[in-house]
Protein backbone atom coordinates (compact mmCIF):
# COMPACT_ATOMS: atom_id res chain seq x y z
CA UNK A 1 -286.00 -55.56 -22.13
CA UNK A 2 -282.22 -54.59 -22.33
CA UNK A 3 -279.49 -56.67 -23.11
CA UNK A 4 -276.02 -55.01 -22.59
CA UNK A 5 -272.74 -56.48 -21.94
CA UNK A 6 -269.20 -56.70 -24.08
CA UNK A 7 -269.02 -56.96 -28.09
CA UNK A 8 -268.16 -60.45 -27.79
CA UNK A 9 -270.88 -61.30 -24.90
CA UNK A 10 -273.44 -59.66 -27.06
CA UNK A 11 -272.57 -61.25 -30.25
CA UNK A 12 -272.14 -64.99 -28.78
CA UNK A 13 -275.85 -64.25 -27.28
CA UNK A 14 -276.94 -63.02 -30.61
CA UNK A 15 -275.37 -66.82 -31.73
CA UNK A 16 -276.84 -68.92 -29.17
CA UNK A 17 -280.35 -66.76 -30.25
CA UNK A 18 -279.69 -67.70 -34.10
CA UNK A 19 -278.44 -71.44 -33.28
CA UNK A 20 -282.03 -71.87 -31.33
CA UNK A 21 -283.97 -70.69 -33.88
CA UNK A 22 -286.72 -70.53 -31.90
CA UNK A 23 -287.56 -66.90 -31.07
CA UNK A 24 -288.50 -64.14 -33.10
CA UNK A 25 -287.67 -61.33 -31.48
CA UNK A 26 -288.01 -57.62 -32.53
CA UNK A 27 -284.77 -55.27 -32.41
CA UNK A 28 -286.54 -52.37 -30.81
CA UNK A 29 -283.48 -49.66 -29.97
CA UNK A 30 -279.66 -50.12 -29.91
CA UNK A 31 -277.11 -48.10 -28.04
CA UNK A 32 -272.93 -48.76 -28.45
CA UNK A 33 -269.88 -47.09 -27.10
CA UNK A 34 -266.48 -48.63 -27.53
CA UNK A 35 -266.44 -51.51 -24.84
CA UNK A 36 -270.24 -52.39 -24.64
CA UNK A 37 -273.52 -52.75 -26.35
CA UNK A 38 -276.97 -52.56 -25.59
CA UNK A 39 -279.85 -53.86 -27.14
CA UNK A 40 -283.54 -53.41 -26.12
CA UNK A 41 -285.51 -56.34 -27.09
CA UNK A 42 -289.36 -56.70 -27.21
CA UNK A 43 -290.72 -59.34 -26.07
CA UNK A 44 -290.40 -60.75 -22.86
CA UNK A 45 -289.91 -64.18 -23.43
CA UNK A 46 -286.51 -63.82 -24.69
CA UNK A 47 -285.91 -63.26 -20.80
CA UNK A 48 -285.57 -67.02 -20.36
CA UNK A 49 -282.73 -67.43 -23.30
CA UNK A 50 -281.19 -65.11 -21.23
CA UNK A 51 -281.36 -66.33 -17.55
CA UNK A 52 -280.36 -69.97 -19.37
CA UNK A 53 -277.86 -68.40 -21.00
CA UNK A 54 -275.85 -66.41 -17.96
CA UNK A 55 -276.24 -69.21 -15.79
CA UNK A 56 -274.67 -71.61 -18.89
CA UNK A 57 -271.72 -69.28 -18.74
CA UNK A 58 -271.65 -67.96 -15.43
CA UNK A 59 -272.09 -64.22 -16.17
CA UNK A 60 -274.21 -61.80 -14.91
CA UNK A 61 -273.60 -58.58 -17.45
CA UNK A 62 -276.07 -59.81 -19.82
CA UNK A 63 -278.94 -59.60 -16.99
């Protein structure tokens, strides 16, 4: 699964991820340029910190 979206998007995500401490999660490739990030993250179940967490803020990059 691949999470991209701007520095800041990416590391408030990686925040809201720590904050939970719920998930494990393993880093499993990253690609950067200058304005966005993406991470691919294995496994799936991190989906749902994600849908929760676009709809919290209203953004749709990080899906």
């Amino acid at each position: 699964m691949v999470i991209c979206g701007s520095w800041s998007e990416i590391a408030n995500f990686l925040a809201l991820i720590q904050m939970t401490n719920t998930v494990s999660f393993k880093l499993v490739d990253v690609s950067m340029s200058s304005q966005h990030i993406c991470f691919n993250f294995c496994p799936f179940y991190i989906l749902t910190y994600m849908v929760s967490y676009a709809h919290k803020h209203n953004n749709s990059t990080l899906l």
